[in-house]
Every structure is written in structure tokens, then in C-alpha cells.
N, C-alpha and C. Protein backbone atom coordinates (compact mmCIF):
# COMPACT_ATOMS: atom_id res chain seq x y z
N UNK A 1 -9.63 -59.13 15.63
CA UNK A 1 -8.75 -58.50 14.68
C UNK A 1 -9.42 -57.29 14.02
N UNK A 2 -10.74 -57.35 13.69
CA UNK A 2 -11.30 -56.67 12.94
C UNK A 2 -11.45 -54.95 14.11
N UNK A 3 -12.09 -55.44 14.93
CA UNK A 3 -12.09 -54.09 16.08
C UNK A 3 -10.94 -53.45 16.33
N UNK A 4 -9.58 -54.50 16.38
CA UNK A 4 -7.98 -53.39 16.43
C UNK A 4 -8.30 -52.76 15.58
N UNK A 5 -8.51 -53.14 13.64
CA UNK A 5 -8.27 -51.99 12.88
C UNK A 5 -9.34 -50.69 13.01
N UNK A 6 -10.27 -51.25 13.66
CA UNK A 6 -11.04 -50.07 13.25
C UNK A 6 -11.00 -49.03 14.89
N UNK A 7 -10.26 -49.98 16.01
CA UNK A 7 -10.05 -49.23 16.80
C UNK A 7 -8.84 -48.28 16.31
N UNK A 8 -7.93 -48.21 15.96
CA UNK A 8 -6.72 -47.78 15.70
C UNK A 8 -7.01 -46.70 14.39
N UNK A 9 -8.33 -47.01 13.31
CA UNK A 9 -8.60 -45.74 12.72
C UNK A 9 -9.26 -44.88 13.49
N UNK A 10 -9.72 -45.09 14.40
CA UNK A 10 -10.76 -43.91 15.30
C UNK A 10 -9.73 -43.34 16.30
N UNK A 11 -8.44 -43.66 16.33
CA UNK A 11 -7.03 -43.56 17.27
C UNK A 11 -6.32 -42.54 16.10
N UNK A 12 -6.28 -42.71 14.74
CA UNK A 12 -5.58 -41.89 14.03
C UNK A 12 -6.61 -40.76 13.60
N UNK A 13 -8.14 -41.31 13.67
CA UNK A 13 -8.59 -39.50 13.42
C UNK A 13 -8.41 -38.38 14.58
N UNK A 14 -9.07 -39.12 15.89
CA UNK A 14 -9.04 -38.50 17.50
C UNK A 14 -7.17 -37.62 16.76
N UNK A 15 -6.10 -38.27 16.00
CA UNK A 15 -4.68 -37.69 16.64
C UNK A 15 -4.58 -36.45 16.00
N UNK A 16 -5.26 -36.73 14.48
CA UNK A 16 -5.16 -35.40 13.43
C UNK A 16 -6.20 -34.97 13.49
N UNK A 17 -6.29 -33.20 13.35
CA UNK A 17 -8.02 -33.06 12.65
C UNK A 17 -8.11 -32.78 11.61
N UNK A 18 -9.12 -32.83 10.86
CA UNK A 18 -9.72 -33.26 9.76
C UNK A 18 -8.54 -32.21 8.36
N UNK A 19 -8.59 -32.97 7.31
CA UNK A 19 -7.60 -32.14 6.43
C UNK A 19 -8.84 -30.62 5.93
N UNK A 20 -10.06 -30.49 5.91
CA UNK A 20 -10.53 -29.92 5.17
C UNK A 20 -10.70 -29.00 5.78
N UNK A 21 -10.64 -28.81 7.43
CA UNK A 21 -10.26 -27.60 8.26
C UNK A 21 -9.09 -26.61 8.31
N UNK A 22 -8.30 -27.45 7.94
CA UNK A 22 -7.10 -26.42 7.52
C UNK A 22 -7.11 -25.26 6.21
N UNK A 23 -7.15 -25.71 5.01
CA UNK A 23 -7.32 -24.97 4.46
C UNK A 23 -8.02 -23.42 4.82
N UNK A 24 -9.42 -23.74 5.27
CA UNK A 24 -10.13 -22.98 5.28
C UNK A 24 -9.60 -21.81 6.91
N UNK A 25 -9.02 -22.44 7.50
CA UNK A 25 -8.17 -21.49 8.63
C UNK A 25 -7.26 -20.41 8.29
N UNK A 26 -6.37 -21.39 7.47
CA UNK A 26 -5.55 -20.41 6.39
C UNK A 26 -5.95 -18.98 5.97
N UNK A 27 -7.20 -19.45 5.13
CA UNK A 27 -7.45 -18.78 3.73
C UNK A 27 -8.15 -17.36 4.81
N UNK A 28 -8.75 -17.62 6.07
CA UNK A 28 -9.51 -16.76 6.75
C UNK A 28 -8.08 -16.13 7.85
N UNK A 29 -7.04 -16.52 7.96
CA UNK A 29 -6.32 -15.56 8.21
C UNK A 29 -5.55 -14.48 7.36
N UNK A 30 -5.39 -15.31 6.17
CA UNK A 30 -4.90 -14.59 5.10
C UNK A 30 -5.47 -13.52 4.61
N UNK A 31 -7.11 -13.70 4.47
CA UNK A 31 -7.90 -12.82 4.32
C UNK A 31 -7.78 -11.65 5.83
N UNK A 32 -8.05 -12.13 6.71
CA UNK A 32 -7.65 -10.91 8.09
C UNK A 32 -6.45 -10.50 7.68
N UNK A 33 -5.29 -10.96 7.36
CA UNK A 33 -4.18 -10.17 7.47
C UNK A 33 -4.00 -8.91 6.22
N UNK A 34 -4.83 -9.80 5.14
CA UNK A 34 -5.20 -8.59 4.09
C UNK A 34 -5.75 -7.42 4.43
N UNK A 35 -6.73 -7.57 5.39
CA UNK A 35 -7.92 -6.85 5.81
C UNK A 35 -6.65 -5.22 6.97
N UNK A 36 -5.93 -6.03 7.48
CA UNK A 36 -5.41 -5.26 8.50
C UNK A 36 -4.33 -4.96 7.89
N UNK A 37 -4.02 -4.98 7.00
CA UNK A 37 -2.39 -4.31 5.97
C UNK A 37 -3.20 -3.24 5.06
N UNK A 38 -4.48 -3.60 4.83
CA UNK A 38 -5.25 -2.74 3.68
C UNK A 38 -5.88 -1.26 4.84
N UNK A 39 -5.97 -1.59 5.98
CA UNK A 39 -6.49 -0.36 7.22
C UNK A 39 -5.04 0.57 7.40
N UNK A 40 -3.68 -0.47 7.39
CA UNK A 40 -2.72 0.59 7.91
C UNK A 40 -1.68 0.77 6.55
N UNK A 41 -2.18 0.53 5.37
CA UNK A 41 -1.88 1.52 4.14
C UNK A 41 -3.01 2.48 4.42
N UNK A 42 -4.45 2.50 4.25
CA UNK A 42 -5.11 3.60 4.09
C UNK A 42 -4.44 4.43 5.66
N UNK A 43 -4.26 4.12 6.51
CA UNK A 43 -3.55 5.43 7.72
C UNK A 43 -2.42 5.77 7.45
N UNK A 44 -1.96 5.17 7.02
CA UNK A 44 -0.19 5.91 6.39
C UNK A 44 -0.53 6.72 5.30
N UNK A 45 -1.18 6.42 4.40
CA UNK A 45 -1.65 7.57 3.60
C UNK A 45 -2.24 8.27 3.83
N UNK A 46 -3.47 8.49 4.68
CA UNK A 46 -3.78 9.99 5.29
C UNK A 46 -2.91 10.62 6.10
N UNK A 47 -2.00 9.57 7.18
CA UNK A 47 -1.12 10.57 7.88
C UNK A 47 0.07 11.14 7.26
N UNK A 48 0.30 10.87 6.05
CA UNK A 48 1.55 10.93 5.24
C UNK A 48 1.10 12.08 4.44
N UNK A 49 -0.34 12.14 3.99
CA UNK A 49 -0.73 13.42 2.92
C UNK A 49 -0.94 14.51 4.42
N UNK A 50 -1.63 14.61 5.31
CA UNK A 50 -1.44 15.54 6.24
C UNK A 50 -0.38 16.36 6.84
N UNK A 51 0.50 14.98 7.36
CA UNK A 51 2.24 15.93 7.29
C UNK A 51 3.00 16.42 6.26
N UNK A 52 2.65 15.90 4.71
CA UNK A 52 3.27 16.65 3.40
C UNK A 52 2.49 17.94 3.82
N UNK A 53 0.80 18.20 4.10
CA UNK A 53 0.62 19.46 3.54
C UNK A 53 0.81 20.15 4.36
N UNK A 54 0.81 20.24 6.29
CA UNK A 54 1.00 20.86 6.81
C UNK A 54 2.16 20.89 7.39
N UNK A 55 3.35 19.81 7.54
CA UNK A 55 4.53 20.11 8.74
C UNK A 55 6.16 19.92 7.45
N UNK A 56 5.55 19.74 5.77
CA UNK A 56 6.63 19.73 5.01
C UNK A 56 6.91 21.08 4.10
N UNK A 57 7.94 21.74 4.86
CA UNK A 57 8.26 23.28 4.15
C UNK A 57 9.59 23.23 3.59
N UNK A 58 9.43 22.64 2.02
CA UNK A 58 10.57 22.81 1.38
C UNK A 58 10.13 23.84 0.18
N UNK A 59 10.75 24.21 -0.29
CA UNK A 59 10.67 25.35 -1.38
C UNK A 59 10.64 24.47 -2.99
N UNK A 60 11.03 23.35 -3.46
CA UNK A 60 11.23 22.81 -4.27
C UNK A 60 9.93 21.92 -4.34
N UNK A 61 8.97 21.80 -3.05
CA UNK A 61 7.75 21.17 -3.55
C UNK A 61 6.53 21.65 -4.56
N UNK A 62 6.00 20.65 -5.02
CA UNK A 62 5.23 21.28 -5.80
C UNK A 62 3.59 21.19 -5.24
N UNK A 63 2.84 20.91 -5.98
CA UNK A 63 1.54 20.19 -5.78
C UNK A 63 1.22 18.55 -5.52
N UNK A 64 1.18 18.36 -4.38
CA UNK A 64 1.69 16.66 -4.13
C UNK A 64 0.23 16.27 -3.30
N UNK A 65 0.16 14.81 -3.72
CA UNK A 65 -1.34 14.15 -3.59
C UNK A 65 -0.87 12.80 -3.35
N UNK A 66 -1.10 11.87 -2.49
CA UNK A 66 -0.46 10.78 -1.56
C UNK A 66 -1.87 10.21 -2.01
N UNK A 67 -1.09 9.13 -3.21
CA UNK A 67 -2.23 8.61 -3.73
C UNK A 67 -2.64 7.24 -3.25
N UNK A 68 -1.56 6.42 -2.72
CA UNK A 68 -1.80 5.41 -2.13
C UNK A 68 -0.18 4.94 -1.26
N UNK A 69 -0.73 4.16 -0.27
CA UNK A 69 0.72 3.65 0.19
C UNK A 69 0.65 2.10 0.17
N UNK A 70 1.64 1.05 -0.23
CA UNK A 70 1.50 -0.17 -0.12
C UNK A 70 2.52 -0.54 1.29
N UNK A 71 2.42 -0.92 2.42
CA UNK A 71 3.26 -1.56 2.90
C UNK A 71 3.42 -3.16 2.91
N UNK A 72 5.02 -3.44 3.44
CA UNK A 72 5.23 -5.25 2.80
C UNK A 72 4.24 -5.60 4.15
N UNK A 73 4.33 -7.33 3.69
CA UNK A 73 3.91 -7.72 5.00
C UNK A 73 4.98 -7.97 5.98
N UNK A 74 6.32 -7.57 6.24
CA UNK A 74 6.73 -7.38 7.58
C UNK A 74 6.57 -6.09 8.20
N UNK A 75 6.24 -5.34 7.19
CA UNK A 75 5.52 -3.84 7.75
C UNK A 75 7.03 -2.89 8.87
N UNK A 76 8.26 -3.10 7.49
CA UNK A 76 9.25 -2.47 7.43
C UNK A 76 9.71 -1.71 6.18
N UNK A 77 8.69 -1.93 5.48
CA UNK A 77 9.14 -0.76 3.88
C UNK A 77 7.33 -0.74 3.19
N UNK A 78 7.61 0.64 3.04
CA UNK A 78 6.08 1.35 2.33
C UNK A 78 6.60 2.02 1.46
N UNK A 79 6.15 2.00 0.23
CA UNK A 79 6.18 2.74 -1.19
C UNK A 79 4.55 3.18 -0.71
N UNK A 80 5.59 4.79 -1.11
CA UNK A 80 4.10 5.44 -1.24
C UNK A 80 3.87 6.19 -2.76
N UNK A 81 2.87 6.25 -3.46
CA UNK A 81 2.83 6.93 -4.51
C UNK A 81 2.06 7.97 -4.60
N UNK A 82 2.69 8.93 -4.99
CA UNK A 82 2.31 10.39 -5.20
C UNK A 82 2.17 10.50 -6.62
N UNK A 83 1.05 11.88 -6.54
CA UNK A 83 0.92 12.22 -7.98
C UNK A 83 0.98 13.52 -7.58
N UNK A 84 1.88 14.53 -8.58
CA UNK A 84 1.96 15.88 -8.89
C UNK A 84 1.55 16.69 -10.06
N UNK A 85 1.20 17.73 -9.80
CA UNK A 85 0.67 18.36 -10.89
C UNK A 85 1.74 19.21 -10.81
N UNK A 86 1.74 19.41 -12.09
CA UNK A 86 2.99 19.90 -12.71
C UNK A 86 4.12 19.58 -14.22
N UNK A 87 4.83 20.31 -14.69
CA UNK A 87 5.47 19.53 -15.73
C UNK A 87 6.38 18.51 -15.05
N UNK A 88 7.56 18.54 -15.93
CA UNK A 88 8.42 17.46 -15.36
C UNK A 88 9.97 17.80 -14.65
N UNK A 89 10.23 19.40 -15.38
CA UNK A 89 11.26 19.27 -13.43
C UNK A 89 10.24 20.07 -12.34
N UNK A 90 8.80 20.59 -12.44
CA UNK A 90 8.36 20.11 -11.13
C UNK A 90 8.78 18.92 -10.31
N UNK A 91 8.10 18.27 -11.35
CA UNK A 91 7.96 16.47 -10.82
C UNK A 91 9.30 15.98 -9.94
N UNK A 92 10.33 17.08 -10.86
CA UNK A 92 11.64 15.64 -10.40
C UNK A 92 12.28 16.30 -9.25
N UNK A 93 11.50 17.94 -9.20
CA UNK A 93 12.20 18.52 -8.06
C UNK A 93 11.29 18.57 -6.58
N UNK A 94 10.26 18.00 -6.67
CA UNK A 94 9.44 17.80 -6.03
C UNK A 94 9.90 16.23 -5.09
N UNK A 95 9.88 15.12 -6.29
CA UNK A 95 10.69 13.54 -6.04
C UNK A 95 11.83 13.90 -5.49
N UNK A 96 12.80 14.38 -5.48
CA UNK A 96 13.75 15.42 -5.18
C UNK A 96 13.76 15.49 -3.53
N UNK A 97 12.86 16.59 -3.49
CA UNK A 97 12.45 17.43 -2.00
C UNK A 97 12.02 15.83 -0.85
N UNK A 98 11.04 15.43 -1.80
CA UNK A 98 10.18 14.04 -0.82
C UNK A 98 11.84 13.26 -0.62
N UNK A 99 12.42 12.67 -1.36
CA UNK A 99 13.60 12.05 -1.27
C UNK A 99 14.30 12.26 0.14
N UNK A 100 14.44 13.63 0.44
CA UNK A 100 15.73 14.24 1.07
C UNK A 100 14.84 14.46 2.13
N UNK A 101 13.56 14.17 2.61
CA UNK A 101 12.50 14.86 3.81
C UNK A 101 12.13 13.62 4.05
N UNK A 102 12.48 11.88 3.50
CA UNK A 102 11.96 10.73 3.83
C UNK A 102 12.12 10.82 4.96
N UNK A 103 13.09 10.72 5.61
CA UNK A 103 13.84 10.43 7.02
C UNK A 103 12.60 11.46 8.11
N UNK A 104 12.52 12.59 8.26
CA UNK A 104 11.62 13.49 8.05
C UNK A 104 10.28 13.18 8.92
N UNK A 105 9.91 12.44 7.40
CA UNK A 105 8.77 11.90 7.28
C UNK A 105 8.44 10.99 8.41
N UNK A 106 9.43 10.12 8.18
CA UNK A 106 9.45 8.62 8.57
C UNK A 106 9.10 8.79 10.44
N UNK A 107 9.46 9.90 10.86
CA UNK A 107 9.97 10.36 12.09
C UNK A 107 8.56 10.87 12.28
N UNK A 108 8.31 11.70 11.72
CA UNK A 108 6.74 11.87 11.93
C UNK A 108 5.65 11.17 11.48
N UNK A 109 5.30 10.37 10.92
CA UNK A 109 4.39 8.96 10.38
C UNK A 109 4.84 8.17 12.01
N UNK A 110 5.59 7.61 12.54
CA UNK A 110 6.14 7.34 13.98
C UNK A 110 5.03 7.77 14.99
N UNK A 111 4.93 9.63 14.88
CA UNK A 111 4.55 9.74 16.02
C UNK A 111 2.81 9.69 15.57
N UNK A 112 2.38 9.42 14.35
CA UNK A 112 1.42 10.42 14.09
C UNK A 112 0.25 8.58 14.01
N UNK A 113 1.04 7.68 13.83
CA UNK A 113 0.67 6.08 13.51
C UNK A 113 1.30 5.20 14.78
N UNK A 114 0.58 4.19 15.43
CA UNK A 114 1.39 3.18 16.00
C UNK A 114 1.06 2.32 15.40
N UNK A 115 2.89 2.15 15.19
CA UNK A 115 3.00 0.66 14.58
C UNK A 115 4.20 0.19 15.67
N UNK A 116 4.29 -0.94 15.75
CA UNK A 116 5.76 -1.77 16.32
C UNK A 116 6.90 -1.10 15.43
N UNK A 117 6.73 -1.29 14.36
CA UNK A 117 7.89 -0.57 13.67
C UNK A 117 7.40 0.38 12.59
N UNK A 118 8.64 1.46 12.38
CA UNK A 118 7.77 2.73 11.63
C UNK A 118 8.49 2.02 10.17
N UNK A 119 7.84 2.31 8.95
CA UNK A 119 8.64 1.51 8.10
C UNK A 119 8.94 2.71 7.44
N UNK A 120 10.01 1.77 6.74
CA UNK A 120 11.41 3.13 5.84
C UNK A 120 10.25 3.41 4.14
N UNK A 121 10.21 4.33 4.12
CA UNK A 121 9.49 5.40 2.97
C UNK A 121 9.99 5.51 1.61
N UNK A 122 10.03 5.07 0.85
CA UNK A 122 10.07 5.09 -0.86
C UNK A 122 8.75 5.64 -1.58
N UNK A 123 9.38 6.71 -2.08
CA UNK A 123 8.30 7.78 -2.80
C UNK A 123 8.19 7.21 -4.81
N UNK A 124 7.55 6.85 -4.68
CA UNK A 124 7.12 6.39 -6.38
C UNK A 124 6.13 7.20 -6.89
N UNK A 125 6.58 8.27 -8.10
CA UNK A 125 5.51 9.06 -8.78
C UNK A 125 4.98 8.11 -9.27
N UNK A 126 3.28 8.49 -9.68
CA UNK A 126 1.85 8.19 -9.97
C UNK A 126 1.58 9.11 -11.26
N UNK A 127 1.77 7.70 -11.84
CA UNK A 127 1.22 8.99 -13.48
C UNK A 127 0.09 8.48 -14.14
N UNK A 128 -0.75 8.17 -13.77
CA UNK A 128 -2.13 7.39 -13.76
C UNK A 128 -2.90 8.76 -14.11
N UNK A 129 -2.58 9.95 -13.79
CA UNK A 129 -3.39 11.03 -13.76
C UNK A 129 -3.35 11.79 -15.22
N UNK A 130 -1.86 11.82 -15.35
CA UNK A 130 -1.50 12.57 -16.53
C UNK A 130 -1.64 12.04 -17.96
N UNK A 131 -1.55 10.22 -17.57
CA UNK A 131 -1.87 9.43 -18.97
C UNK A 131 -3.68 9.48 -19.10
N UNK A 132 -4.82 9.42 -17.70
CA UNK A 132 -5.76 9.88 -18.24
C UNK A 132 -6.33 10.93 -19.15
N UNK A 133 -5.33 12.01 -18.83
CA UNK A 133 -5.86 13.07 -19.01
C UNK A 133 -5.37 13.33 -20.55
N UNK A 134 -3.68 12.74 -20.84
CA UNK A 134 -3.72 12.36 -22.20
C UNK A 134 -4.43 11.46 -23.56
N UNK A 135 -5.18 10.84 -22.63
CA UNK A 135 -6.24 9.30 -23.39
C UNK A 135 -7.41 10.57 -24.01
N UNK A 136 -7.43 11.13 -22.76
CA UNK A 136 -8.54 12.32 -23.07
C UNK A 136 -8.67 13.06 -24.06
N UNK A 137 -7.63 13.87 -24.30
CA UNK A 137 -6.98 14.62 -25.27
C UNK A 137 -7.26 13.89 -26.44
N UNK A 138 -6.90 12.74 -26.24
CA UNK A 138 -6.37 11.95 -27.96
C UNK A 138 -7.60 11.64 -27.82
N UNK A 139 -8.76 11.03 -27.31
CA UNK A 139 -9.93 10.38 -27.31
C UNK A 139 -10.77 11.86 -28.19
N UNK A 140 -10.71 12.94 -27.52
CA UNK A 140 -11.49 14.05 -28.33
C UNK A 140 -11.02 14.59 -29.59
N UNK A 141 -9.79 14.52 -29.75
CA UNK A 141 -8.85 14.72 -30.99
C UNK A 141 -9.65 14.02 -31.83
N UNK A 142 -9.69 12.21 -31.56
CA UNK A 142 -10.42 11.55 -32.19
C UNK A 142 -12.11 11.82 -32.84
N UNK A 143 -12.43 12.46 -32.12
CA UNK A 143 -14.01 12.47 -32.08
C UNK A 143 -14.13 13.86 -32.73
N UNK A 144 -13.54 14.79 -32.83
CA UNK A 144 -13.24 15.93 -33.65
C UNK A 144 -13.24 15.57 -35.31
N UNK A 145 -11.83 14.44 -35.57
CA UNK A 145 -11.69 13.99 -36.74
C UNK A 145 -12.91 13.31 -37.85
N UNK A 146 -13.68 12.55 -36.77
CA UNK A 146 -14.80 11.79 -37.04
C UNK A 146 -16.04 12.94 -37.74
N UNK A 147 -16.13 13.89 -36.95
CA UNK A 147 -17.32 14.97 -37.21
C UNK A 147 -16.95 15.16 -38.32
């Protein structure tokens, strides 16, 4: 009696493997798949700032800097964020121009990247630049007052 049970636990480990292997399979693909979504945002953003500066001729652009791109993980929609220098109907005529040149874009990121699928382009201004540069301002304002 005693050998069935312990035959029949050495029958249920042989069927499963071990629980503490899984996890760790997971966590190391998850990490690869991070690894390979984080390589083809950084190429969509260089190939995306290259075709803004050389193959996008609209008259309403301004000064545009392709600051980062996030794509999802089905790697069918990328927000890319730009930062412009400029006031603010630069900005909006610039968001504007990128808007109406997505399609454009999208068509050339295609030829310029292989992916299985080219993903659809959402332009999100980046104002990370302009609030530094205001912290700045007020930070020396500050340090003026102090003297």
C-alpha cells in the first residue's frame, strides 16, 4: 500500500513540472518582449524624426523633435511625442500639419521599418521642454529675490 502512494506521487510529479519554473519563464519572456518593443520604439523614432526632417514639406511646420515613440503590444498603434519650439499656434499648426501627413507618414515608416504590421500614428505634443525651461525661469527669479 505504502509503495502505490508513493508510486503515484512520483507519477504526479514525472506529469507536471515543477510550479517554481513557471513563474520564472514568464517573467524572462516578459522581460524579452520588453526588450524588443523598447528596440522598435527607439527605430520608429529615428525613422519617424528622419522622414519629418527630410521627405515632410508642409509649410505650416515648425521646429519638430520626435521625442519618443511608445508602441502597444499588438504593435498596431504608436503615439509618438514631439516637442516643438515655438509659441503656441506654432505648436497647434505644426500638430495640425503632423495630423493631416499621419497617413503620409505611416506609408513611409512601412517602407523605411519592417514590421508585420505598420502601426497607425498619433502625434502627442511633449511639453517636458517648455515646463523645464519655465522651472528655470522661476528657479532664478527665485535666487535673484534671495540675494
Amino acid at each position: 500500500m505504502l509503495w502505490q502512494q508513493l508510486f503515484r506521487r512520483d507519477a504526479e510529479k514525472r506529469a507536471s513540472p515543477p510550479q517554481h519554473r513557471r513563474p520564472h519563464r514568464a517573467r524572462r519572456d516578459r522581460a524579452m518582449k520588453q526588450q524588443r518593443q523598447a528596440r522598435i520604439d527607439h527605430e520608429i523614432q529615428r525613422a519617424l524624426a528622419k522622414i519629418i526632417d527630410e521627405d515632410l514639406k508642409d509649410p505650416r511646420l515648425g521646429f519638430v523633435t520626435v521625442v519618443r515613440a511608445e508602441i502597444t503590444q499588438d504593435m498596431k498603434h504608436c503615439k509618438v511625442f514631439v516637442s516643438i519650439i515655438g509659441d503656441r499656434h506654432v505648436a497647434r499648426q505644426t500638430m495640425d500639419a503632423l495630423q493631416s501627413a499621419s497617413r503620409f507618414l505611416r506609408g513611409e515608416l512601412g517602407n523605411a521599418v519592417e514590421l508585420r504590421y505598420t502601426p497607425e500614428l498619433t502625434f502627442v505634443e511633449d511639453r517636458t521642454t517648455e515646463r523645464a525651461i519655465a522651472l528655470h525661469k522661476t528657479l532664478e527669479r527665485a535666487k535673484v529675490i534671495d540675494e
